[in-house]
N, C-alpha and C. Protein backbone atom coordinates (compact mmCIF):
# COMPACT_ATOMS: atom_id res chain seq x y z
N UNK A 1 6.70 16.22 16.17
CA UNK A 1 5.44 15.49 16.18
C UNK A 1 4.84 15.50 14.78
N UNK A 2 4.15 14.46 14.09
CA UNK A 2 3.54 14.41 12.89
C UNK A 2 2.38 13.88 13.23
N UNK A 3 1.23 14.36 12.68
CA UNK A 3 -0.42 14.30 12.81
C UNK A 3 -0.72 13.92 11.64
N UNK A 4 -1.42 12.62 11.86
CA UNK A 4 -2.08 11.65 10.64
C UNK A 4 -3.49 11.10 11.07
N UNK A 5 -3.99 10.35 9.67
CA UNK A 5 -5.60 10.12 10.03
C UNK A 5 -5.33 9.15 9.37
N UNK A 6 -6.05 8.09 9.81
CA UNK A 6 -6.19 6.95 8.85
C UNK A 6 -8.04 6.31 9.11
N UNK A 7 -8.36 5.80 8.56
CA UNK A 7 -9.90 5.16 8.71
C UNK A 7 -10.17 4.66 9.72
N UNK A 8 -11.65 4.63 10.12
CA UNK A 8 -11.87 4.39 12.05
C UNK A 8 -11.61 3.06 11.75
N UNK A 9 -12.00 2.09 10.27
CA UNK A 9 -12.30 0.58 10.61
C UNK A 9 -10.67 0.00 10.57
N UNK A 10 -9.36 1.06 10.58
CA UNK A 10 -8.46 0.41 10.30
C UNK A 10 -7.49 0.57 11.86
N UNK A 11 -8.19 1.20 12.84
CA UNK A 11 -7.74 1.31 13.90
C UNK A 11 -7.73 0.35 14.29
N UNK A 12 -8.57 -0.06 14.86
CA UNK A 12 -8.56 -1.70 15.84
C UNK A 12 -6.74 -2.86 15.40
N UNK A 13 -6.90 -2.80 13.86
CA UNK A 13 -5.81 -3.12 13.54
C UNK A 13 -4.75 -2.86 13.58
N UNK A 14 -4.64 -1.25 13.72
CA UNK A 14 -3.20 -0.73 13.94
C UNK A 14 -2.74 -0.78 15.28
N UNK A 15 -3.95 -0.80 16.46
CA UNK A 15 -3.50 -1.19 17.48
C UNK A 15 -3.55 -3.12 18.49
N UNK A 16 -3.82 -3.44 17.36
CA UNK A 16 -3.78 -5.01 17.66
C UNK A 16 -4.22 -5.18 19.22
N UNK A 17 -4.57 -6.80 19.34
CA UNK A 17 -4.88 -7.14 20.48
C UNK A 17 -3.97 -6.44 21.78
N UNK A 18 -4.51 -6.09 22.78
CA UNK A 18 -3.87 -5.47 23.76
C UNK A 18 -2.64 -4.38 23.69
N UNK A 19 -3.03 -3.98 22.25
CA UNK A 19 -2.36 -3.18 22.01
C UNK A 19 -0.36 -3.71 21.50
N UNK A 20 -0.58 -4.39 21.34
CA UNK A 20 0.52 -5.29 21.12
C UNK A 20 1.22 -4.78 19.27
N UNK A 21 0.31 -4.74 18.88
CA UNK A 21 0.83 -4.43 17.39
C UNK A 21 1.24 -2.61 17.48
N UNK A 22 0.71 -1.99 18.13
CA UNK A 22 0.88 -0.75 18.34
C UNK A 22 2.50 -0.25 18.83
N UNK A 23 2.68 -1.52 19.73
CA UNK A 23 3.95 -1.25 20.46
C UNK A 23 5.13 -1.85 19.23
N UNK A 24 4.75 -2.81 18.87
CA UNK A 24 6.12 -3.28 17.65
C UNK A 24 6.18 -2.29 16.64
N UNK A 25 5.46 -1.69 16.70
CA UNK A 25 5.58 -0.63 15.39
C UNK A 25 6.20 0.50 16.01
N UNK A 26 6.27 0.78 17.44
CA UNK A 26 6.61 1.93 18.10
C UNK A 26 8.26 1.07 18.14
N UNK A 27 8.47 0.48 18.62
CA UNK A 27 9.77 -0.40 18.90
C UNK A 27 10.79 0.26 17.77
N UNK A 28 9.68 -0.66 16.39
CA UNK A 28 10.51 -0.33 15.31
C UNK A 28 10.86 0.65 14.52
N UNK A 29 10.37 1.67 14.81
CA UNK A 29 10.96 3.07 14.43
C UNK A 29 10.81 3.92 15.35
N UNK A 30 11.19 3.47 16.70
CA UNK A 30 11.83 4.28 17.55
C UNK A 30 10.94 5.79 17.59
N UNK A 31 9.54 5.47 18.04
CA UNK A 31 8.42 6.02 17.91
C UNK A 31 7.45 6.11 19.45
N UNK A 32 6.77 6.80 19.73
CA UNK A 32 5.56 6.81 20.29
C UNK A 32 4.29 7.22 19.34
N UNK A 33 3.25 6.53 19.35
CA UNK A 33 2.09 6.70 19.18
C UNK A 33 0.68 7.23 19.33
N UNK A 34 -0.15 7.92 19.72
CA UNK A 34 -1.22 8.40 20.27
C UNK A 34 -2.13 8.06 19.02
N UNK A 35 -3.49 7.42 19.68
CA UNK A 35 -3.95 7.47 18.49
C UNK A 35 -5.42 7.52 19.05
N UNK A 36 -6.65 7.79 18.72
CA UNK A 36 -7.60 7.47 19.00
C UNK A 36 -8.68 6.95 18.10
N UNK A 37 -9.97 6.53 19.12
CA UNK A 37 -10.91 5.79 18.40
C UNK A 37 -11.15 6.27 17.00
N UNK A 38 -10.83 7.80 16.58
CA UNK A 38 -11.67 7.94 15.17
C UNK A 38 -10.47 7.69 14.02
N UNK A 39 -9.59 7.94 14.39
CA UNK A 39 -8.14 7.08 14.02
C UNK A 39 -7.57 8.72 13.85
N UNK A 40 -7.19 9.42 14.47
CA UNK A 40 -6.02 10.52 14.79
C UNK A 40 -5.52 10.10 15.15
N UNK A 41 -4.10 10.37 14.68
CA UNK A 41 -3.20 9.69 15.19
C UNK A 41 -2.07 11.29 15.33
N UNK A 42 -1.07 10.75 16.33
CA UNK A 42 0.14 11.94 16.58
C UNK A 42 1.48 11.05 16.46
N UNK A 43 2.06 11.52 16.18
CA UNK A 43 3.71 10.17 16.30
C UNK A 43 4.58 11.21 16.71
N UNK A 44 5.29 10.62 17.68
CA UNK A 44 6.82 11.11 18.39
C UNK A 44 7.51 10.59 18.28
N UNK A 45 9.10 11.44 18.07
CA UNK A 45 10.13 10.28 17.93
C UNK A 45 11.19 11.44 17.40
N UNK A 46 12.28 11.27 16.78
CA UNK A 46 13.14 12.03 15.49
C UNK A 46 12.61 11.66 14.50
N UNK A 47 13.28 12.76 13.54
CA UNK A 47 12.37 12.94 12.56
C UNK A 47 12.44 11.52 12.09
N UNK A 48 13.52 10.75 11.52
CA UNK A 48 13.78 9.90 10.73
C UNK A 48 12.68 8.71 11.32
N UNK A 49 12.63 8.62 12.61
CA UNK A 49 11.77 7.79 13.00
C UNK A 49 10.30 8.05 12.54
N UNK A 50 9.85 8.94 12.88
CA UNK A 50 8.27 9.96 12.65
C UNK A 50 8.03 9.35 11.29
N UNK A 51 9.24 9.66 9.92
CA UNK A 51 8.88 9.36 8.76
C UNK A 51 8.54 7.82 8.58
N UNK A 52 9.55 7.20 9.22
CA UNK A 52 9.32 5.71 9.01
C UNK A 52 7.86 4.84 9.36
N UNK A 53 7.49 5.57 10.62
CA UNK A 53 6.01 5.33 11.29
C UNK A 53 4.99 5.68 10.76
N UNK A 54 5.09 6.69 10.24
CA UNK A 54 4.19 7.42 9.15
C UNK A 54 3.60 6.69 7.71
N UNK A 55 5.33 6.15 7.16
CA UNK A 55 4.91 5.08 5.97
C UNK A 55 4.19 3.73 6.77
N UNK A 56 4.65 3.25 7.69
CA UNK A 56 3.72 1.50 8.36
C UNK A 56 2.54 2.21 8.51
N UNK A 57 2.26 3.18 9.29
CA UNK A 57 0.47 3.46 9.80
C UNK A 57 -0.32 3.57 8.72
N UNK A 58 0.63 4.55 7.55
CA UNK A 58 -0.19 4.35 6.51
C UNK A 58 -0.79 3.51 5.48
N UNK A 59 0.20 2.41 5.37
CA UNK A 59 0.37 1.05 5.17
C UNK A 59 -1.69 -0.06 5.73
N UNK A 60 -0.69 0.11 6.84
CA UNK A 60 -1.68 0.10 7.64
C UNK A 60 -3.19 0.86 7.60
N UNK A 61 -3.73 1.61 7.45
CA UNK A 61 -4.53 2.23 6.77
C UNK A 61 -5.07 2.28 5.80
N UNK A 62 -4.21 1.71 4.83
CA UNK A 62 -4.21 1.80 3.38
C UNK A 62 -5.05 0.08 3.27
N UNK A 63 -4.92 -0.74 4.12
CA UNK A 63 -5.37 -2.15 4.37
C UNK A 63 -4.37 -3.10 3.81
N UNK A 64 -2.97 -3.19 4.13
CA UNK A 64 -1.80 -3.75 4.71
C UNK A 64 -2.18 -4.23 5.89
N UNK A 65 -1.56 -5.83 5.89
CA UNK A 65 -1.36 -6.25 7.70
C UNK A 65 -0.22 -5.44 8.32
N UNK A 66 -0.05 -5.06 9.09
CA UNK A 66 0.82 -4.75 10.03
C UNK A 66 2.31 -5.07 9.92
N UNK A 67 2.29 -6.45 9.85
CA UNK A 67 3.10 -7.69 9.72
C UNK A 67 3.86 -7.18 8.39
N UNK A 68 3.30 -6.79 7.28
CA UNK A 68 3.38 -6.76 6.31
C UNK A 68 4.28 -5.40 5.95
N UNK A 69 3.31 -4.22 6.80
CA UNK A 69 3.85 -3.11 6.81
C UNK A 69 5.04 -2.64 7.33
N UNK A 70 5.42 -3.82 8.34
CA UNK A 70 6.66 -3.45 8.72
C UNK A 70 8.15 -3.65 8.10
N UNK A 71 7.60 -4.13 6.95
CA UNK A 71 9.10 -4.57 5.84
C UNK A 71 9.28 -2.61 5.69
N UNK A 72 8.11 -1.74 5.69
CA UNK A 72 8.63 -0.51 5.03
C UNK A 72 9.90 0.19 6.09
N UNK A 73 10.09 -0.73 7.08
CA UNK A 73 11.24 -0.20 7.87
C UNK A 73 12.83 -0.55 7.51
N UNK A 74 12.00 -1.56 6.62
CA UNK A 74 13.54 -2.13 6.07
C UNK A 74 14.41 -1.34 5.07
N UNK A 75 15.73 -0.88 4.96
CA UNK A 75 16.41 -0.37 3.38
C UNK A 75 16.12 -0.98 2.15
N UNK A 76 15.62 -0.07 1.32
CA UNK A 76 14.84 -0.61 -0.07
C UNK A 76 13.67 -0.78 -0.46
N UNK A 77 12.81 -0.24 0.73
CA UNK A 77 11.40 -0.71 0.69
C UNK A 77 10.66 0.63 0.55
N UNK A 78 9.73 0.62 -0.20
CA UNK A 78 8.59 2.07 -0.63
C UNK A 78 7.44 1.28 0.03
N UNK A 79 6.36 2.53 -0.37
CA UNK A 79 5.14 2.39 -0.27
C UNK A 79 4.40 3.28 -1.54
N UNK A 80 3.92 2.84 -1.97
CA UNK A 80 2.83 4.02 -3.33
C UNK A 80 1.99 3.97 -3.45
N UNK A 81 1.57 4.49 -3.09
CA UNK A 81 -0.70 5.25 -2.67
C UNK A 81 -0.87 5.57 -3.84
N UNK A 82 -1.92 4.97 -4.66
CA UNK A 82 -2.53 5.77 -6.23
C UNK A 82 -3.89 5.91 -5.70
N UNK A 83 -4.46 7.20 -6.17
CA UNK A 83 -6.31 7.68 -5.53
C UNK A 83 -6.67 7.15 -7.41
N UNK A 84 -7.31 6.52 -7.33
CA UNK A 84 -8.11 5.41 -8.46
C UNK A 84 -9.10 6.67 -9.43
N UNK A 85 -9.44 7.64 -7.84
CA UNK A 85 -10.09 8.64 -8.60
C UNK A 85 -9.25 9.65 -9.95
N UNK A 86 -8.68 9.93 -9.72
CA UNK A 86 -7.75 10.65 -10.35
C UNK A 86 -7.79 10.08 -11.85
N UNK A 87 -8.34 8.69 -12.24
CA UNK A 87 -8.13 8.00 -13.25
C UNK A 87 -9.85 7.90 -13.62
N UNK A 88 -10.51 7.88 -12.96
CA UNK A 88 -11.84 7.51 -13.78
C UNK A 88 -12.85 8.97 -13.56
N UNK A 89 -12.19 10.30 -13.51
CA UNK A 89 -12.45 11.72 -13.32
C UNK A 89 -13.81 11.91 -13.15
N UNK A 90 -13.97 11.38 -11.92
CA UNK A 90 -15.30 11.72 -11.30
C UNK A 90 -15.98 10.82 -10.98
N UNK A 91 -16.21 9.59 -12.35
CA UNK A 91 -17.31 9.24 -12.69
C UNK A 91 -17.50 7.70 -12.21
N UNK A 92 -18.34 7.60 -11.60
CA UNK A 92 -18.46 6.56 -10.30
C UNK A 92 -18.60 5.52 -10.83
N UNK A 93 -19.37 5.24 -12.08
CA UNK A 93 -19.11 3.77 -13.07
C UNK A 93 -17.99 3.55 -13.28
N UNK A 94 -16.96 4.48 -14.23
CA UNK A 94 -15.43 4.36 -14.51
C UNK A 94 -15.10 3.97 -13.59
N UNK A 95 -15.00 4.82 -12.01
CA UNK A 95 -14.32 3.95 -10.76
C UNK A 95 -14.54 2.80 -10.70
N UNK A 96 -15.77 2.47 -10.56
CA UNK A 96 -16.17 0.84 -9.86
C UNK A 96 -15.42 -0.01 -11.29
N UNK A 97 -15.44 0.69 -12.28
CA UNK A 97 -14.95 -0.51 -13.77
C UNK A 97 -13.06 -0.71 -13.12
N UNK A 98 -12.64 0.41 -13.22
CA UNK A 98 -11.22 0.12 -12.25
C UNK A 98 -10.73 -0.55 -11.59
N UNK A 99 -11.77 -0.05 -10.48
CA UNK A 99 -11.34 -1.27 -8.93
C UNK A 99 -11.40 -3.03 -9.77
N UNK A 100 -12.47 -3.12 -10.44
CA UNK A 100 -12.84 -4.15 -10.55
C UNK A 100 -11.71 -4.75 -11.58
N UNK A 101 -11.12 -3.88 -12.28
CA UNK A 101 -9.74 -4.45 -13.03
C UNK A 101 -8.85 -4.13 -12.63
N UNK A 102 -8.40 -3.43 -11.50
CA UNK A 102 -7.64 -4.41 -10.52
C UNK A 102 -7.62 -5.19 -9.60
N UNK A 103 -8.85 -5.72 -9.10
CA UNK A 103 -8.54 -6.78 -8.30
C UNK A 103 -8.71 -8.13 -9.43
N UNK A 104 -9.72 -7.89 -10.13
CA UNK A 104 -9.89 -9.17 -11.16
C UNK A 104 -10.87 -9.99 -10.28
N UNK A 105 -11.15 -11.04 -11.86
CA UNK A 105 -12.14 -12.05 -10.77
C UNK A 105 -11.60 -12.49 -9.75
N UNK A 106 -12.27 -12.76 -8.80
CA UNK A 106 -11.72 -13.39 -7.53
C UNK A 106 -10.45 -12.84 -6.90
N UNK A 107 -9.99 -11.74 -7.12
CA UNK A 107 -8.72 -11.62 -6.95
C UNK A 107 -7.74 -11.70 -7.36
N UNK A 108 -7.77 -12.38 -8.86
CA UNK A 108 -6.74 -13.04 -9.78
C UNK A 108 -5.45 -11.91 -10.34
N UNK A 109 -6.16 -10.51 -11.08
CA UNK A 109 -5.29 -9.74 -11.13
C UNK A 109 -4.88 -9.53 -10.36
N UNK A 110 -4.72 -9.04 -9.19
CA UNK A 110 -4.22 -8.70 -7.99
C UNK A 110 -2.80 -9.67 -7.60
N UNK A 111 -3.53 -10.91 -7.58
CA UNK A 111 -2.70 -12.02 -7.27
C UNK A 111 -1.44 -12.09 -8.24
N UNK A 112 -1.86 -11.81 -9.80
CA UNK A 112 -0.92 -12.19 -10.73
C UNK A 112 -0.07 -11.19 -10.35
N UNK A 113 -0.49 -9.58 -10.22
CA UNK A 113 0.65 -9.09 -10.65
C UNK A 113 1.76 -8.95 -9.25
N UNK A 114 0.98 -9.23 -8.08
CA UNK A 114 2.14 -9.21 -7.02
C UNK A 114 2.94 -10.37 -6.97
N UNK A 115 2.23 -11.51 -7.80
CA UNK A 115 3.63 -13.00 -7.72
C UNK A 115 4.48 -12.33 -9.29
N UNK A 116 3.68 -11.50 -10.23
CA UNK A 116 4.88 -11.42 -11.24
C UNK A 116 5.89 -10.45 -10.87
N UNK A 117 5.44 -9.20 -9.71
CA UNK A 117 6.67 -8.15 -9.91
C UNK A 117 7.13 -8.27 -7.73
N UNK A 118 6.72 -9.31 -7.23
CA UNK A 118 7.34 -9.60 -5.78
C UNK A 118 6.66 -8.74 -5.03
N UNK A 119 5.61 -7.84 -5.37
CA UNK A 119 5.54 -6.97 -4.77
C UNK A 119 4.01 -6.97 -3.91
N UNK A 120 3.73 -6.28 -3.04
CA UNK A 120 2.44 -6.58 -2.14
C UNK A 120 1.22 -5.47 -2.61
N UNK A 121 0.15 -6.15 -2.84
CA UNK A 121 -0.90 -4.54 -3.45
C UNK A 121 -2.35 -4.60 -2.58
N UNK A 122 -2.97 -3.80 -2.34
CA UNK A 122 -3.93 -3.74 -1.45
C UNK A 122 -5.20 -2.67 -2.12
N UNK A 123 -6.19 -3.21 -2.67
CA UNK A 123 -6.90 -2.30 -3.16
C UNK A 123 -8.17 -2.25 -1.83
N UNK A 124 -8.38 -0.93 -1.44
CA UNK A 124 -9.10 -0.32 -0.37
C UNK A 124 -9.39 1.18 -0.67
N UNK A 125 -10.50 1.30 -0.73
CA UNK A 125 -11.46 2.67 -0.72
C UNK A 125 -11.35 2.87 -1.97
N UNK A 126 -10.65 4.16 -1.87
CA UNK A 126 -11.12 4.86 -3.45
C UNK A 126 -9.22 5.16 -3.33
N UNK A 127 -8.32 4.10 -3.06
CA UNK A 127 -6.47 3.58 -3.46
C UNK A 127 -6.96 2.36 -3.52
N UNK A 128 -5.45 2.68 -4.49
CA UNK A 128 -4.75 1.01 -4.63
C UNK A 128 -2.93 1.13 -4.57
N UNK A 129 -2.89 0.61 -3.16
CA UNK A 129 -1.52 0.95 -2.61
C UNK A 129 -0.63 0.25 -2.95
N UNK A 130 0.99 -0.17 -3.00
CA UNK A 130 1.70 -1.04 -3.48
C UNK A 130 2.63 -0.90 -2.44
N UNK A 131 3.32 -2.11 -2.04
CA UNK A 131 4.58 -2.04 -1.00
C UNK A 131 5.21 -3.32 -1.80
N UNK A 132 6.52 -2.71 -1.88
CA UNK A 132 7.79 -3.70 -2.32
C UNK A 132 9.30 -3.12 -2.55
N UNK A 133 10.19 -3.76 -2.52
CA UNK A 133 11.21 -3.40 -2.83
C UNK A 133 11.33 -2.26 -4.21
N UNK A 134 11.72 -1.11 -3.94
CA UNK A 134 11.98 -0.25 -4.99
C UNK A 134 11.88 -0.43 -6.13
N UNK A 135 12.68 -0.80 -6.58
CA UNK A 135 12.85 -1.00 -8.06
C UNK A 135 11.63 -1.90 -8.53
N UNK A 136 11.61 -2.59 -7.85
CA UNK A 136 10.22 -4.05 -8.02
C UNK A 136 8.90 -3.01 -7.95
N UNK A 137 8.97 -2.06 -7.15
CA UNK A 137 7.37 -1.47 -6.86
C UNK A 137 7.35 -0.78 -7.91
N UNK A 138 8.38 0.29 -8.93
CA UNK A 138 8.15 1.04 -9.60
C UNK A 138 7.74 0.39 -10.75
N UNK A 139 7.72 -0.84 -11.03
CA UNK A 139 7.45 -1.61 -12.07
C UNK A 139 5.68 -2.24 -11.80
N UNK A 140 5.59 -2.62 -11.01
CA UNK A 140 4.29 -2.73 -10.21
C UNK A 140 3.43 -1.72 -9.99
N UNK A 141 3.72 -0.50 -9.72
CA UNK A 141 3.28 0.89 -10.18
C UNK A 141 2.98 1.32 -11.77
N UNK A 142 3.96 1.03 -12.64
CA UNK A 142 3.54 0.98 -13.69
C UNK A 142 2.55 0.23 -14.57
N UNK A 143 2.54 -1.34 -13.72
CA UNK A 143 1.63 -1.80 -14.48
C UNK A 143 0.00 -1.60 -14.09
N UNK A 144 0.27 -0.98 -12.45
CA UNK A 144 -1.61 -0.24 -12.16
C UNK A 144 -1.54 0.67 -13.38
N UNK A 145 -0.99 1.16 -13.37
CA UNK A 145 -1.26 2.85 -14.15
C UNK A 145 -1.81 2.33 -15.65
N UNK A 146 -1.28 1.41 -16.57
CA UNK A 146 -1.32 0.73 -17.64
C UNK A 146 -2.55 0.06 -17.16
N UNK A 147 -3.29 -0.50 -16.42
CA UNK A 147 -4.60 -1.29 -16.13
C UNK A 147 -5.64 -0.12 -15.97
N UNK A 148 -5.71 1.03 -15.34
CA UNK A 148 -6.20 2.10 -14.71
C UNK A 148 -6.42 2.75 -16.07
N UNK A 149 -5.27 2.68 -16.95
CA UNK A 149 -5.75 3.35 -18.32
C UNK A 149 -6.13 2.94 -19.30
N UNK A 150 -6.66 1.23 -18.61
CA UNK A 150 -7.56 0.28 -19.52
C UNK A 150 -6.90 -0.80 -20.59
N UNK A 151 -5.47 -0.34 -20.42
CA UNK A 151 -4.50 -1.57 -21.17
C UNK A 151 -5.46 -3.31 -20.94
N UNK A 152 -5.11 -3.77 -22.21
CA UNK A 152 -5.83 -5.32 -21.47
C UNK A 152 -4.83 -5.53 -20.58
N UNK A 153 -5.31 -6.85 -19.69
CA UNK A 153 -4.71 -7.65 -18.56
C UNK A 153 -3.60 -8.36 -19.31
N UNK A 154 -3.56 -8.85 -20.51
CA UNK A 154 -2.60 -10.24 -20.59
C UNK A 154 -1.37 -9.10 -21.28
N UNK A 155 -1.66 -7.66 -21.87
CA UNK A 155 -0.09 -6.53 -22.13
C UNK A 155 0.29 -6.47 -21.07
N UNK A 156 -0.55 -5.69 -20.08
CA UNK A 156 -0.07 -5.55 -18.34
C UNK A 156 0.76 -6.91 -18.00
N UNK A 157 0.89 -8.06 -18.02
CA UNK A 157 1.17 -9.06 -17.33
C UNK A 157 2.78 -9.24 -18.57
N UNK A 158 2.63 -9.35 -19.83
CA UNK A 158 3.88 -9.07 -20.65
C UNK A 158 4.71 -8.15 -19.84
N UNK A 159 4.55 -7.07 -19.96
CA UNK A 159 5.08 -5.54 -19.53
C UNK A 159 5.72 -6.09 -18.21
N UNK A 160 5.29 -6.47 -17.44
CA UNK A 160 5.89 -6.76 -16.02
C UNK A 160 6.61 -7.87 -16.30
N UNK A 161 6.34 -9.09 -17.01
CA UNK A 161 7.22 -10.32 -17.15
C UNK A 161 8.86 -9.83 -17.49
N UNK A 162 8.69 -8.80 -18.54
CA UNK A 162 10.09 -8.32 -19.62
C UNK A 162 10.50 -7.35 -18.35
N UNK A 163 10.10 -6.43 -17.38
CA UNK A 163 10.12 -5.52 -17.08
C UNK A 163 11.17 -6.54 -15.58
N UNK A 164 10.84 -6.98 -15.08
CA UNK A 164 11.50 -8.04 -13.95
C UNK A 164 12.41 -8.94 -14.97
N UNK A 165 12.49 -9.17 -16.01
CA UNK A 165 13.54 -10.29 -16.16
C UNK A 165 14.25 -9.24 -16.79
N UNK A 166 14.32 -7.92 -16.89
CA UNK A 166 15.57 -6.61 -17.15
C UNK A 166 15.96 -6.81 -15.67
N UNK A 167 15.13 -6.65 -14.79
CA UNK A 167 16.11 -6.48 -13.26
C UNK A 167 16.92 -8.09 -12.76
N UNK A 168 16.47 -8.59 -13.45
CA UNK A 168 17.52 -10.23 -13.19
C UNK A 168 18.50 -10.25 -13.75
N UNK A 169 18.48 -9.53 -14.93
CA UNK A 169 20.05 -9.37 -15.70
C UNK A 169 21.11 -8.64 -15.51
């Protein structure tokens, strides 16, 4: 059994209408679920399953669709949780300056860098999570970390361009 928590406002979602999203996620890694209103959650299963359920709920949690989260069942696929705090050490202006350069106006950073490195990013609370194919996420990981440490936007967006057309070759 593995015992997890995820946010009360992200429950409703993890268990979808009639509970329907709850069960495809149980399906797909060969799982049972328990979860309740404050979002405790318990997962059953083998281990290999437990782990796999563990990465979607968290996914899920992290403010991933569901839909979305379930590629992490696939071979090749990560997930990478960065706490934003860790980067602006303490200080609640630095945070909010962060978040706000990574999502960008309107969303734009956000947008750019998941069409430049394939990869899916979700900024929620005090993370900014990444799901994509391996090799693609560790590059997408690198370029939060390079934004987080205040790099401008248009190096970050170089860095990933050169950084994906090495994995095409």
């Amino acid at each position: 059994m593995h015992e997890l928590k995820i946010p009360k406002g992200r429950v409703g979602c993890l268990i979808g209408k009639n509970g329907e999203t709850k069960k495809v996620i149980e399906r797909s890694t060969k799982t049972k679920i328990k979860v309740t209103t404050e979002g405790d959650l318990e997962i059953f299963g083998d281990g290999f399953g437990e782990y796999l359920c563990e990465k979607v709920v968290k996914a899920v949690g992290r403010g991933f669709n569901p839909d979305l989260a379930l590629n992490l069942v696939r071979d090749g696929y990560g997930l990478e949780i960065i706490d934003i705090g860790k980067f602006s050490g303490g200080n609640k202006k630095k945070f909010m300056r962060i978040k706000a350069r990574l999502i960008g106006k309107r969303g734009k950073a956000r947008m750019v860098i998941e069409r430049l490195t394939e990869c899916h990013v979700s900024v929620y609370g005090k993370t900014v999570s990444i799901i994509g194919e391996l090799d693609k996420l560790h590059i997408a990981f690198r370029g939060m970390e390079k934004l987080m440490h205040g790099s401008p936007h248009g190096n970050v967006y170089v860095y990933l361009e050169r950084e994906m057309a090495k994995l095409r070759y």
